[in-house]
C-alpha atoms as a PDB file:
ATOM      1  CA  UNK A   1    -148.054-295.525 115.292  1.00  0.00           C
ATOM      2  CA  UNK A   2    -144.304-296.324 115.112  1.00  0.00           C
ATOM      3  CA  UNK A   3    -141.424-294.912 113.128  1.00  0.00           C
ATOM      4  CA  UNK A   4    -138.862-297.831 112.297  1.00  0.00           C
ATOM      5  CA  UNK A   5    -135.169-296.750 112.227  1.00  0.00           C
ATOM      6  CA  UNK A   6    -132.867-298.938 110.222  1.00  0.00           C
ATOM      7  CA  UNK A   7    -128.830-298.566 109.963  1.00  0.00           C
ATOM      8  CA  UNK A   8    -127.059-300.693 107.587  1.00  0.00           C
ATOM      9  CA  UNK A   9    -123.219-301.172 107.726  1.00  0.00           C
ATOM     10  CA  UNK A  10    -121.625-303.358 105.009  1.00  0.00           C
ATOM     11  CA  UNK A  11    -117.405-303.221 105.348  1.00  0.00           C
ATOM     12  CA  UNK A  12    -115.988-302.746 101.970  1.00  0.00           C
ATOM     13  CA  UNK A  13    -115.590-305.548  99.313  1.00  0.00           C
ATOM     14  CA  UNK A  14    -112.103-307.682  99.551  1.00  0.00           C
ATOM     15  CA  UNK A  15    -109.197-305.448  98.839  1.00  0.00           C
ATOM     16  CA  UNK A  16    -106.797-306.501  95.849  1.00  0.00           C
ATOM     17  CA  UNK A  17    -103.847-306.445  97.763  1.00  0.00           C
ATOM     18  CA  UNK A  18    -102.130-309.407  98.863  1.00  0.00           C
ATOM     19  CA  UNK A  19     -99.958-309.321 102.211  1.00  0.00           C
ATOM     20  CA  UNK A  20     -96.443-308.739 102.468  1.00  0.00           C
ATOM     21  CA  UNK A  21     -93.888-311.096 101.356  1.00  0.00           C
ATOM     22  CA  UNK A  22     -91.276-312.725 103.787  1.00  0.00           C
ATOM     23  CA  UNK A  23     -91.259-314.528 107.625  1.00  0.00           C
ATOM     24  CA  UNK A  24     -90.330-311.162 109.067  1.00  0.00           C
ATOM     25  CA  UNK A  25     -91.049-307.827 107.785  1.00  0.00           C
ATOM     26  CA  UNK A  26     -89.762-304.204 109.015  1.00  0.00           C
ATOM     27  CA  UNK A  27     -92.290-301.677 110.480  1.00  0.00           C
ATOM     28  CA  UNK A  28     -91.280-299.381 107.252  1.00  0.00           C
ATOM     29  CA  UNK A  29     -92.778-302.380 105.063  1.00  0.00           C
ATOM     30  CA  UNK A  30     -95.795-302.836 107.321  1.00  0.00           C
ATOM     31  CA  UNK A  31     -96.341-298.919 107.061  1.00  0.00           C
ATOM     32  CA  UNK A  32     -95.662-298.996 103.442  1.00  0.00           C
ATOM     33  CA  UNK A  33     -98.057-301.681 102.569  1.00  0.00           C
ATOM     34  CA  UNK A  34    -100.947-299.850 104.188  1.00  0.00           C
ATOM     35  CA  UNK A  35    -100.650-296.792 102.234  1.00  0.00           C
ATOM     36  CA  UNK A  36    -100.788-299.278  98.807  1.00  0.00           C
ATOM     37  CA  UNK A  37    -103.635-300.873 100.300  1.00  0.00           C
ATOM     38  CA  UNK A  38    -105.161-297.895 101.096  1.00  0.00           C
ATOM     39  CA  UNK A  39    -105.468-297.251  97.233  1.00  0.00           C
ATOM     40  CA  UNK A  40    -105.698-300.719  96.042  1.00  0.00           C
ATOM     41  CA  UNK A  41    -109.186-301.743  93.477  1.00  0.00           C
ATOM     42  CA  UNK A  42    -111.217-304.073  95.267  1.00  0.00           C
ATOM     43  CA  UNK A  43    -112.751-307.598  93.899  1.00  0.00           C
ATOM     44  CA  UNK A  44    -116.779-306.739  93.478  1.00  0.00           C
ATOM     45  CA  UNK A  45    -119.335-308.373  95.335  1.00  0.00           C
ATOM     46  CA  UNK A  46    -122.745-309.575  96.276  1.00  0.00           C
ATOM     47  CA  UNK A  47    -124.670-308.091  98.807  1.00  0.00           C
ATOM     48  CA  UNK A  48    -128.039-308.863 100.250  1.00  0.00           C
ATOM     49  CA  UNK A  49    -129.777-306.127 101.223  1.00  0.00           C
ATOM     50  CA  UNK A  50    -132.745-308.007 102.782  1.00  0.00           C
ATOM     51  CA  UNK A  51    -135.441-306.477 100.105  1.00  0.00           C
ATOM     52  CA  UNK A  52    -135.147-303.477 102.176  1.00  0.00           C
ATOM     53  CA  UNK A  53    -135.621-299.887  99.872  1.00  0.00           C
ATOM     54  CA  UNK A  54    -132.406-297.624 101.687  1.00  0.00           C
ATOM     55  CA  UNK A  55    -133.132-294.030 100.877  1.00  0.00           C
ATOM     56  CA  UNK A  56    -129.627-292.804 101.690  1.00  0.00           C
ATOM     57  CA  UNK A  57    -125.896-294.020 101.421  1.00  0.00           C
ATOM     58  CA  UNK A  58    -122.610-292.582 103.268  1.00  0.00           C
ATOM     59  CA  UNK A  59    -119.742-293.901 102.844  1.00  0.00           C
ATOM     60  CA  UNK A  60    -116.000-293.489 103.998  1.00  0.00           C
ATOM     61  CA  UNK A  61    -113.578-291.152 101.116  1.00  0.00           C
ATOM     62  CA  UNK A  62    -111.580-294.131 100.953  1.00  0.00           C
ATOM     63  CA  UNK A  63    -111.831-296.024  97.247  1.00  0.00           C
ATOM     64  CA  UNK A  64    -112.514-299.016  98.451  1.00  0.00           C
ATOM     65  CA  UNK A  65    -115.103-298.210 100.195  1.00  0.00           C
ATOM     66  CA  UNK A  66    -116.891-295.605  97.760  1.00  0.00           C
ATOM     67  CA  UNK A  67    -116.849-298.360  94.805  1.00  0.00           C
ATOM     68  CA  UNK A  68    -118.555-301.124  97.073  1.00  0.00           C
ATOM     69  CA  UNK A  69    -121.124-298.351  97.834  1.00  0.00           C
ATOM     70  CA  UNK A  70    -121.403-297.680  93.999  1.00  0.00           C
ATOM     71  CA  UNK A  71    -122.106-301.433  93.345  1.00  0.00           C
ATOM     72  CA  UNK A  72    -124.476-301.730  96.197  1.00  0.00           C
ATOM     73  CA  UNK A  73    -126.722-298.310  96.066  1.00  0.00           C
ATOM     74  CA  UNK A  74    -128.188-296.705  93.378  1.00  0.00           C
ATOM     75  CA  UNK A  75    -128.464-293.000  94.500  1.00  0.00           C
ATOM     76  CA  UNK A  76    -126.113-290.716  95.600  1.00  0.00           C
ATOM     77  CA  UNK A  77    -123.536-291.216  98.093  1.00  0.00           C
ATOM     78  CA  UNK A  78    -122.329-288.859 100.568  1.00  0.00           C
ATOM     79  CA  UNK A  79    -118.338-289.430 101.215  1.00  0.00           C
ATOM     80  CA  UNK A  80    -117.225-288.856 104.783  1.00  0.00           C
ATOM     81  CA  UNK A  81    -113.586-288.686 106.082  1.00  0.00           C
ATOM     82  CA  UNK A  82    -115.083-289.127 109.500  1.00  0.00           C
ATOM     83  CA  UNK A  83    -116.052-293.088 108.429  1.00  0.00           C
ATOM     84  CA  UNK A  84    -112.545-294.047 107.179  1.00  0.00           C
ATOM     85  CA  UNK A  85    -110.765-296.448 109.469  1.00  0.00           C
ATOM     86  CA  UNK A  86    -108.404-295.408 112.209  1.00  0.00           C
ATOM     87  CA  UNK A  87    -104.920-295.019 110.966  1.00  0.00           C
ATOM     88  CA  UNK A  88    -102.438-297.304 112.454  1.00  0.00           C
ATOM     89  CA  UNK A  89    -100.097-296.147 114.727  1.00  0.00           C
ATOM     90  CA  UNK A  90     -96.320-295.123 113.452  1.00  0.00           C
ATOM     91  CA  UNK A  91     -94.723-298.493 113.545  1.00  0.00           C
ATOM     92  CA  UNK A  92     -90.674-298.806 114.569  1.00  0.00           C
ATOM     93  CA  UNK A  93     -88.774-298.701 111.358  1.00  0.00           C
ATOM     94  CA  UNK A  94     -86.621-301.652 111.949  1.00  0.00           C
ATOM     95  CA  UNK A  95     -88.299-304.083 114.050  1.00  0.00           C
ATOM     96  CA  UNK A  96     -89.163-307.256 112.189  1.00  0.00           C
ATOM     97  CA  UNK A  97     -91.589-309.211 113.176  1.00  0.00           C
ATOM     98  CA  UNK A  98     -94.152-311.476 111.235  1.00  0.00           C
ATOM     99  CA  UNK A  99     -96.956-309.717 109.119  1.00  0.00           C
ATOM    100  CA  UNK A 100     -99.461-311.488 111.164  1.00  0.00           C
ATOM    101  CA  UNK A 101     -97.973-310.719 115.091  1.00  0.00           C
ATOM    102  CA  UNK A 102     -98.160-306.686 112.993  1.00  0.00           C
ATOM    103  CA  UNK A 103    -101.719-307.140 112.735  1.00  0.00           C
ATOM    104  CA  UNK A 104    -102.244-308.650 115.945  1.00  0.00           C
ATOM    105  CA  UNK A 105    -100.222-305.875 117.981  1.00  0.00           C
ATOM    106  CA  UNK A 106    -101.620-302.987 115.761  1.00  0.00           C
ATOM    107  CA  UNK A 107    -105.179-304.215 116.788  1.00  0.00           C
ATOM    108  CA  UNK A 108    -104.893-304.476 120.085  1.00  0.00           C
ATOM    109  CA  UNK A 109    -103.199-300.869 120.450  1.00  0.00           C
ATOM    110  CA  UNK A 110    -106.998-299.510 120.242  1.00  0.00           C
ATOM    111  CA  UNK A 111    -109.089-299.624 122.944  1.00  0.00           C
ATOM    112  CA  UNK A 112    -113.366-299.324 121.843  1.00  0.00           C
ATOM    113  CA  UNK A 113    -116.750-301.469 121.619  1.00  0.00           C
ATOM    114  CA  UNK A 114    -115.586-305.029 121.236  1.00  0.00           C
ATOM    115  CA  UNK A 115    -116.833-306.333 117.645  1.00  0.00           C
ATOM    116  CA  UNK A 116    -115.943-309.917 115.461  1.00  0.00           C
ATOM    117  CA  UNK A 117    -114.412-308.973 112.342  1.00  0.00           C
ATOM    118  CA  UNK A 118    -116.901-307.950 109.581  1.00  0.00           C
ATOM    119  CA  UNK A 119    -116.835-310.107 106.673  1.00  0.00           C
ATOM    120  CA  UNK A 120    -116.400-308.110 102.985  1.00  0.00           C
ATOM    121  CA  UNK A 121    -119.824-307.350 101.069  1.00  0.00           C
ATOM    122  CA  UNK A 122    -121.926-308.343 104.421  1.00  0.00           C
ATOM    123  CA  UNK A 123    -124.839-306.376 105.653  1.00  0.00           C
ATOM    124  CA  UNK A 124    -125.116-305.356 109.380  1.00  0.00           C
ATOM    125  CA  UNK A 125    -128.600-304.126 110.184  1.00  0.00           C
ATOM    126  CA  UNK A 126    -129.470-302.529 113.190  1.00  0.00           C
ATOM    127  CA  UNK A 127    -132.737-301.830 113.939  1.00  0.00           C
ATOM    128  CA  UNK A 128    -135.011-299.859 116.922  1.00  0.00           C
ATOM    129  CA  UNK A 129    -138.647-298.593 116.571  1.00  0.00           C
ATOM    130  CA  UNK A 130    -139.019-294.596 117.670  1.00  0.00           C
ATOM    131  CA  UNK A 131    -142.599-293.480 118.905  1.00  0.00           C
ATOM    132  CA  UNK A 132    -144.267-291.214 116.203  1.00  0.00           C
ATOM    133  CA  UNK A 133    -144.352-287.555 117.307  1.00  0.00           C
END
């Protein structure tokens, strides 16, 4: 007989927090904005969780990440700093550049497991069967 092992990852629901204002922004603003997004409500969600019954939750401490748990899961939720996103690195005060070419540079300052962008709400289900002991 086989054990199945299922992981679900869903990213968090869209973030209320529109992106900076102006062609060029400082690395103050850029910093700045992520600590407001970092507390920002989020716009709830649908998410399909395949009919599957998923007998535990964790989730990142971040808010928007413990409310789209909330909506999605029923039981109790264990928090875990260890989940939250890596911080982005300190950004030069006065260099203006586009919000977009911020993104793009603070991305590509991390080096890891190449993955597409997640999509808000969706469910990423991994899957492997375990021989029963």
């Amino acid at each position: 007989m086989e054990l199945t092992l299922k992981i679900g990852l869903v990213r968090h629901y869209k973030v209320k927090q529109d992106y900076p204002k102006g062609a060029f922004i400082c690395g103050r603003d850029v910093n700045a904005w992520f600590q407001t997004y970092d507390l920002a409500d989020i716009e709830a969600g649908r998410t399909d969780l395949k009919g599957i019954e998923w007998s535990r939750c964790y989730s990142s401490s971040l808010s928007r990440a413990v409310k789209t748990a909330e909506l999605i899961f029923q039981g109790p939720i264990t928090q875990m700093a260890e989940l939250k996103e890596i911080a982005p690195p300190a950004l030069p005060a006065r260099l203006r550049l586009p919000f977009l070419l911020w993104a793009i540079l603070i991305r590509r300052g991390f080096n890891g497991p190449k993955f597409k962008i997640a999509s808000n709400g969706a469910l990423y289900l991994f899957e492997r069967q375990q021989p029963e002991s």
